[in-house]
Every structure is written in C-alpha cells, then in structure tokens.
N, C-alpha and C. Protein backbone atom coordinates (compact mmCIF):
# COMPACT_ATOMS: atom_id res chain seq x y z
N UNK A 1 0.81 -1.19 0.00
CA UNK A 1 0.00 0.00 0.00
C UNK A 1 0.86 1.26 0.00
N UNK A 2 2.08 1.23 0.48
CA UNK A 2 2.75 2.71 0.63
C UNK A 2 3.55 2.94 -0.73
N UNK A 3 3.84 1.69 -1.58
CA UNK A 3 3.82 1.81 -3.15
C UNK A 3 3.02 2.86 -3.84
N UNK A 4 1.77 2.42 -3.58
CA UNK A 4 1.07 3.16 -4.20
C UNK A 4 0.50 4.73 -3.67
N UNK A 5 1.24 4.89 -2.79
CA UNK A 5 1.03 6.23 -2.07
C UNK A 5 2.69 7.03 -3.02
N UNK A 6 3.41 6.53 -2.99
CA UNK A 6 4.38 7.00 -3.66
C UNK A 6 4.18 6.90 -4.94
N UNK A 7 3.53 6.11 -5.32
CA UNK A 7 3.76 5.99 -7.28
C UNK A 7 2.42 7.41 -7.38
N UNK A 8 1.68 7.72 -6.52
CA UNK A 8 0.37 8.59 -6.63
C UNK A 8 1.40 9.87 -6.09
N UNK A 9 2.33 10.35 -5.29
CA UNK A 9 2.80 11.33 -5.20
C UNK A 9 3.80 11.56 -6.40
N UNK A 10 4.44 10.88 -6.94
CA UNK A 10 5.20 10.61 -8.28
C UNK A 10 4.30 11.86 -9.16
N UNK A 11 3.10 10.92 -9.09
CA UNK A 11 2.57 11.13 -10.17
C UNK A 11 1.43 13.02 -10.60
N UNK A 12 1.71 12.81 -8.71
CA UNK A 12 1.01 14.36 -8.91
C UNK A 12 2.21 15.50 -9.08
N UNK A 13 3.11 15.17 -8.84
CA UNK A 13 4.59 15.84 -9.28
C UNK A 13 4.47 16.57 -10.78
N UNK A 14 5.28 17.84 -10.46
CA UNK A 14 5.48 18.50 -11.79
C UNK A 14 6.54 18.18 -12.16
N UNK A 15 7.77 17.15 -11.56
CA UNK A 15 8.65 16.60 -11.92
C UNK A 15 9.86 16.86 -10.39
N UNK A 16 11.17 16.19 -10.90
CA UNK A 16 11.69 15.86 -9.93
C UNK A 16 13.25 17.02 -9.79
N UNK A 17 13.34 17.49 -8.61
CA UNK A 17 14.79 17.92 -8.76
C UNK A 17 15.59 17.24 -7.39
N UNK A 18 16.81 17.14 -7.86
CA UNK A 18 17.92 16.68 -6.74
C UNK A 18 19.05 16.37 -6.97
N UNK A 19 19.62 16.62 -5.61
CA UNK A 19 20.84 17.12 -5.67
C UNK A 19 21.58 15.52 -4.97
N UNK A 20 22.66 15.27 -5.74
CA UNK A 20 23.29 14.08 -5.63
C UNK A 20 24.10 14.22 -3.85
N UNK A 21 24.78 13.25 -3.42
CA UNK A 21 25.18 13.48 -2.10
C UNK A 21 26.75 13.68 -2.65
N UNK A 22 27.07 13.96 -1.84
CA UNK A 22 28.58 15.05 -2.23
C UNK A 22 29.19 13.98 -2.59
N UNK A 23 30.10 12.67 -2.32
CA UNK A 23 31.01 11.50 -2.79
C UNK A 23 30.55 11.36 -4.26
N UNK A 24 29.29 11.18 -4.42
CA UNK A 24 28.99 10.64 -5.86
C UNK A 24 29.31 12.52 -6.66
N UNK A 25 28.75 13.21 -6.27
CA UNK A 25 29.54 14.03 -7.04
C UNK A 25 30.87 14.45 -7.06
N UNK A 26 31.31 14.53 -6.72
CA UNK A 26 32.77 14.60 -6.54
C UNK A 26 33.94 13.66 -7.23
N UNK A 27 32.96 12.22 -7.07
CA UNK A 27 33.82 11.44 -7.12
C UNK A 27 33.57 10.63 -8.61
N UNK A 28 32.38 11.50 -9.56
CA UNK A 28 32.07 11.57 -10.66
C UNK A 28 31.39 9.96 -10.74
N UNK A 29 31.13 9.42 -10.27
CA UNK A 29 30.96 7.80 -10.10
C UNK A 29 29.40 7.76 -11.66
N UNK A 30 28.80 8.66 -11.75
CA UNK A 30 28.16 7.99 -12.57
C UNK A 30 26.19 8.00 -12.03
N UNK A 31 26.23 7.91 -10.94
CA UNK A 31 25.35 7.19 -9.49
C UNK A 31 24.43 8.09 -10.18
N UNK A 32 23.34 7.48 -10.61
CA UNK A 32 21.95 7.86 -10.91
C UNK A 32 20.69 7.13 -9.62
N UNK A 33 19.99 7.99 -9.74
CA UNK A 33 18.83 7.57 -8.45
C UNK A 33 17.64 6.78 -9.23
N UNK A 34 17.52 5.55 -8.52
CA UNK A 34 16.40 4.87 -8.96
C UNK A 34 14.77 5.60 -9.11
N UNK A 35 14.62 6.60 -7.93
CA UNK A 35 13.63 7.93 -7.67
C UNK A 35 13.39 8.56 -9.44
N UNK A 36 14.46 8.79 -9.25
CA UNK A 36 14.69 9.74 -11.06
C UNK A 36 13.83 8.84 -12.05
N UNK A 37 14.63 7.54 -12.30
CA UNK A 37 13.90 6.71 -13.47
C UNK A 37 12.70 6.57 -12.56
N UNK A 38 12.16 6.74 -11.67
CA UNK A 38 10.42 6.24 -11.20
C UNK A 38 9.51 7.74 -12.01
N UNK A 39 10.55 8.82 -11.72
CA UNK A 39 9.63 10.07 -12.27
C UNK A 39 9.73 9.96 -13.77
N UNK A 40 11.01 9.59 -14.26
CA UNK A 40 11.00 9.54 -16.22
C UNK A 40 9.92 8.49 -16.08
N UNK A 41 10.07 7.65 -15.83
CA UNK A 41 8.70 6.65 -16.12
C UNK A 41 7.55 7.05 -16.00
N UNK A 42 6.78 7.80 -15.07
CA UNK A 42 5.80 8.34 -14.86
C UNK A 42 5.26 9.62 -15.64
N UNK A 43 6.58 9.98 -16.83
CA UNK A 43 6.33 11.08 -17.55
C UNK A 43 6.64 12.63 -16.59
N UNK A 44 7.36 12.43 -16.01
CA UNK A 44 7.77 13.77 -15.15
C UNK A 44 9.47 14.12 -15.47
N UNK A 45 9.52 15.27 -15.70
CA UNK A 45 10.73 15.53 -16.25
C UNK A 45 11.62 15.72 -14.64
N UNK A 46 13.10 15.43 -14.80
CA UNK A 46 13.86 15.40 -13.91
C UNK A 46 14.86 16.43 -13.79
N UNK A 47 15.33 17.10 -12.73
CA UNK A 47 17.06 18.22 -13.01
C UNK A 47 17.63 17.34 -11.77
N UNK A 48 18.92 17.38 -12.47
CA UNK A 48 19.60 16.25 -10.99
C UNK A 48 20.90 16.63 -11.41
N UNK A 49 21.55 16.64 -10.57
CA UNK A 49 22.95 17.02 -10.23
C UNK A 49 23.86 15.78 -11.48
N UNK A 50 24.58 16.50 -11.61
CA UNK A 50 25.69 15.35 -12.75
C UNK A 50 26.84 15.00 -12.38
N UNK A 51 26.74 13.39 -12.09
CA UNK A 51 27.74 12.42 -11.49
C UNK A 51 28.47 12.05 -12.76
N UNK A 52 28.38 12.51 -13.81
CA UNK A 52 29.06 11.32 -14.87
C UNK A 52 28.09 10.86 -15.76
N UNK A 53 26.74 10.59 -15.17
CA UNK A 53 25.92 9.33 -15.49
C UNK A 53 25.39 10.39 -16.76
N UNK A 54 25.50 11.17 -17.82
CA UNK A 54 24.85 12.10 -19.07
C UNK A 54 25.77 11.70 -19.96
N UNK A 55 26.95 10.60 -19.61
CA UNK A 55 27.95 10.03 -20.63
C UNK A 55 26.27 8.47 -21.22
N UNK A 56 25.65 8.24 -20.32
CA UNK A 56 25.31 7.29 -20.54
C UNK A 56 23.53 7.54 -21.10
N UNK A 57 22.91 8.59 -20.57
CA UNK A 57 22.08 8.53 -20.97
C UNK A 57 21.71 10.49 -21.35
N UNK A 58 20.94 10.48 -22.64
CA UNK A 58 20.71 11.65 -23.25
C UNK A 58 20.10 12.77 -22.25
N UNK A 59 20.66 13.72 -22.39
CA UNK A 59 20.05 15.06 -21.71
C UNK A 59 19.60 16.06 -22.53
N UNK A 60 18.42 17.20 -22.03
CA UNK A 60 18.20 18.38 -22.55
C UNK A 60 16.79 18.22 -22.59
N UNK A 61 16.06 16.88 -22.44
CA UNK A 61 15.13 17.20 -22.92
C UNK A 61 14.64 15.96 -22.28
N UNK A 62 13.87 16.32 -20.84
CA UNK A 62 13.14 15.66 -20.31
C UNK A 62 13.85 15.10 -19.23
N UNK A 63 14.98 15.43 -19.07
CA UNK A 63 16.19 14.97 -18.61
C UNK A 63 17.11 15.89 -18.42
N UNK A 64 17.38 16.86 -17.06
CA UNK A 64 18.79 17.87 -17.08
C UNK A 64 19.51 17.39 -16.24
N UNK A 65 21.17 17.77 -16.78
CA UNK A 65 21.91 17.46 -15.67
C UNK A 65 22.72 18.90 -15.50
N UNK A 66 22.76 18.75 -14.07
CA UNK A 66 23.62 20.31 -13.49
C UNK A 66 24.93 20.12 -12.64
N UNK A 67 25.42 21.07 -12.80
CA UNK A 67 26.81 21.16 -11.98
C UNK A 67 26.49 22.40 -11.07
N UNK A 68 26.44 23.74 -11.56
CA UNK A 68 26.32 24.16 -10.62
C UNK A 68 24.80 25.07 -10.57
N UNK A 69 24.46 26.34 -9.71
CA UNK A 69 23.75 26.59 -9.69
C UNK A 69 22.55 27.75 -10.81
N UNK A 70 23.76 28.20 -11.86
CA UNK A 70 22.97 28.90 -12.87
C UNK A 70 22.58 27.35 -13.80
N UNK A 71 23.01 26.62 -13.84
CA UNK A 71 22.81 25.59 -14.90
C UNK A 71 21.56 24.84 -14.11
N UNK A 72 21.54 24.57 -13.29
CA UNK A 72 19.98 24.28 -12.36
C UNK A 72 19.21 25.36 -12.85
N UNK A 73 19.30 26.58 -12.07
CA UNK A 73 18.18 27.33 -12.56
C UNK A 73 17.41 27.38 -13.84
N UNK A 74 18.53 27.49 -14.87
CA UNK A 74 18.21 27.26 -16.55
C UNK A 74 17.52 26.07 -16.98
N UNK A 75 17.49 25.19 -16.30
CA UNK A 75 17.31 23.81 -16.58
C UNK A 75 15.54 23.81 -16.09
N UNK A 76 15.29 24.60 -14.43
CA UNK A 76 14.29 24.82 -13.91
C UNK A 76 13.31 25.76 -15.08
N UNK A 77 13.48 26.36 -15.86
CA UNK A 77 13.23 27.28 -16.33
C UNK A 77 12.88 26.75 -16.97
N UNK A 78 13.72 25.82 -17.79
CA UNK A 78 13.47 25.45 -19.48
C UNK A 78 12.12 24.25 -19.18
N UNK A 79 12.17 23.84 -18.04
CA UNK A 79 11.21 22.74 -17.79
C UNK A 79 9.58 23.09 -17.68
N UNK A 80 9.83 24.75 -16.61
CA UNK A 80 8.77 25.28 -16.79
C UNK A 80 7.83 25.72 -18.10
N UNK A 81 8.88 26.10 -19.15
CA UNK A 81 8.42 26.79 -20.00
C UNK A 81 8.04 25.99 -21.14
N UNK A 82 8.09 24.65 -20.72
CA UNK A 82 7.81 23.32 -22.11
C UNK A 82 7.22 22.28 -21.23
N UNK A 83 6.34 22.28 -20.04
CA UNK A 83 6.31 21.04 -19.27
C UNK A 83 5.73 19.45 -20.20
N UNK A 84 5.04 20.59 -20.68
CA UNK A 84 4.26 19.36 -21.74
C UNK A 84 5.40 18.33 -22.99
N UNK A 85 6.07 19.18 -23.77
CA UNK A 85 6.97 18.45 -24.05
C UNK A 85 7.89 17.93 -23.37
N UNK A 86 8.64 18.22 -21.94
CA UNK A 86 9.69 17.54 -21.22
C UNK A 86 8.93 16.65 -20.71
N UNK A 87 7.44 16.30 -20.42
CA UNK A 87 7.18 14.89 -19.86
C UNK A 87 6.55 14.52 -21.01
N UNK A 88 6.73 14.38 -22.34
CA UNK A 88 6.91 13.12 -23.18
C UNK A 88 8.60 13.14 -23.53
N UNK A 89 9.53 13.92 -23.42
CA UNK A 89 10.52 13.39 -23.21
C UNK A 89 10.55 12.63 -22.44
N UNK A 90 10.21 12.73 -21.20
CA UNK A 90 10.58 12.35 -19.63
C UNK A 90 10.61 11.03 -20.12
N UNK A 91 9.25 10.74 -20.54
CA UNK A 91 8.70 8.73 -20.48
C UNK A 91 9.77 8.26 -21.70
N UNK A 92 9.88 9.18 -22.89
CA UNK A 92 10.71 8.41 -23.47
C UNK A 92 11.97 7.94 -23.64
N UNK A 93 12.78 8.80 -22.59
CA UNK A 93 13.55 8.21 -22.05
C UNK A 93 13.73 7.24 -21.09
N UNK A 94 12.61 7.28 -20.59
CA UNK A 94 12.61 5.69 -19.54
C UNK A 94 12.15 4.85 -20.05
N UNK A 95 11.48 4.81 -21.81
CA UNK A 95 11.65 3.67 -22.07
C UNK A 95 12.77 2.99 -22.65
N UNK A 96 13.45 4.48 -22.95
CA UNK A 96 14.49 3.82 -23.96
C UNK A 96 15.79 3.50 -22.93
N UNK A 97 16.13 4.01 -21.78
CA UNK A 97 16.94 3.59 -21.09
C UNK A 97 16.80 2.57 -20.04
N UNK A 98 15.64 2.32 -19.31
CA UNK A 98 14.85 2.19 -18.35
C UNK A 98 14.31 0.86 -18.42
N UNK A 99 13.90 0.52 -19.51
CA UNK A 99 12.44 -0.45 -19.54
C UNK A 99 13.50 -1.73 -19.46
N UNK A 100 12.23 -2.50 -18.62
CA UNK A 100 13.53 -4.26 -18.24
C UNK A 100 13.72 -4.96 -19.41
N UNK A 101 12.65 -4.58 -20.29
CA UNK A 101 12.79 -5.74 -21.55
C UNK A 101 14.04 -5.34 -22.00
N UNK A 102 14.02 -3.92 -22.13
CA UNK A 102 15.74 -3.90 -23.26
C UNK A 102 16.94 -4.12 -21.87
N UNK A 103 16.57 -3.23 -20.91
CA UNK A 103 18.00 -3.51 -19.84
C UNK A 103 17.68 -5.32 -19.62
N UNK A 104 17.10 -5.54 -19.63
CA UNK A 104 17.27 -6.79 -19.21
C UNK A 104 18.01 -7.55 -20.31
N UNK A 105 17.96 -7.98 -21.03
CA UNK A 105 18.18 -8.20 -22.70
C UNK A 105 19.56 -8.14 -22.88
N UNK A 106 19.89 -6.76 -22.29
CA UNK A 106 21.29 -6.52 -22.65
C UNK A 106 22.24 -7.26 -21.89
N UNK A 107 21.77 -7.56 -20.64
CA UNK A 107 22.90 -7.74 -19.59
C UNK A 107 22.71 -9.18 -19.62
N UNK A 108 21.56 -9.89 -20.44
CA UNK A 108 21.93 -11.45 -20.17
C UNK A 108 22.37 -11.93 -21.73
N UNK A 109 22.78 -11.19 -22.49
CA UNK A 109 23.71 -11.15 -23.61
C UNK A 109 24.72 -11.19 -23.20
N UNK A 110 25.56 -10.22 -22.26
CA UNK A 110 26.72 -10.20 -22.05
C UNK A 110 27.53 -11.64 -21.00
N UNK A 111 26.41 -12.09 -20.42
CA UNK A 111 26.78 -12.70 -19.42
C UNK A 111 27.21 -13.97 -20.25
C-alpha cells in the first residue's frame, strides 16, 4: 500500500529535482537515483545534479543534468516553460533507457 502512495505522489509531481550526495559528485561515479527513473517513467521531467551518469544517458530534454547553480536554474526554467513536451521526453527516455525488456536483454547477452 505505501507503493502506491508514492507511485500517486510521483505522479502528482510537476517533476523531480535533486541534488546528488557530495562523494557521488565529486567522485564523478556515474550514481543515478532509482527515484529519477520512477519520475521519467511516470512522464515527469527530472534536473539532478551530474555524477558522470549524461555520458550514458541523453540530456536536454526531459532529462537535465547540473553542476552548478545557474545551470539548475536554466534547466528549472526550461522545464517550466515546455512542461508538456519535457514529460513526453521524460517517459521516453525511460523507455528507452529504463524499460527491463531492453536492460534486461542486454545484460543477459553479455553474461
């Protein structure tokens, strides 16, 4: 039941911002939040601090990554001013990065 209290606050969201914990930034690791892909999935656009992890998956659009604080703001901005297009970005990037059929797929290829 508290699933679905969260997938329903997700979902009343105008999207997600956050700020990585200082090691993963710093230490460039990459470290994306599982939170994030719950809001791209839900069609909510995300701004999140940048660990590395924009080597791996596309930004600008439905998807920002920031370093510091004018590049947040801009990012806040640009989200406001297109919400409608950044949450069909949002989802389509969680399907295209996100979804188990392809991550799944991939990683039992390699194995």
């Amino acid at each position: 039941e508290n699933w679905l209290d969260y997938q329903s606050f997700i979902e009343k969201s105008l999207g997600e911002f956050s700020v990585a914990k200082e090691t993963y930034f710093k230490a460039k690791t990459g470290w994306f939040s599982c939170r994030s892909a719950c809001y791209l999935a839900a069609g909510r656009p995300v701004i999140t601090q940048e660990t590395g992890w924009s080597k791996f998956i596309s930004t600008g659009n439905g998807l920002f990554a920031f370093s510091d604080q004018i590049e947040a703001i801009e990012a806040i901005q640009e989200v406001i001013s297109n919400l409608e297009q950044h949450s069909r970005y949002a989802r389509e990037i969680a399907e295209e990065f996100f979804d188990s059929r392809k991550v799944l797929d991939q990683m039992l290829e390699q194995i």
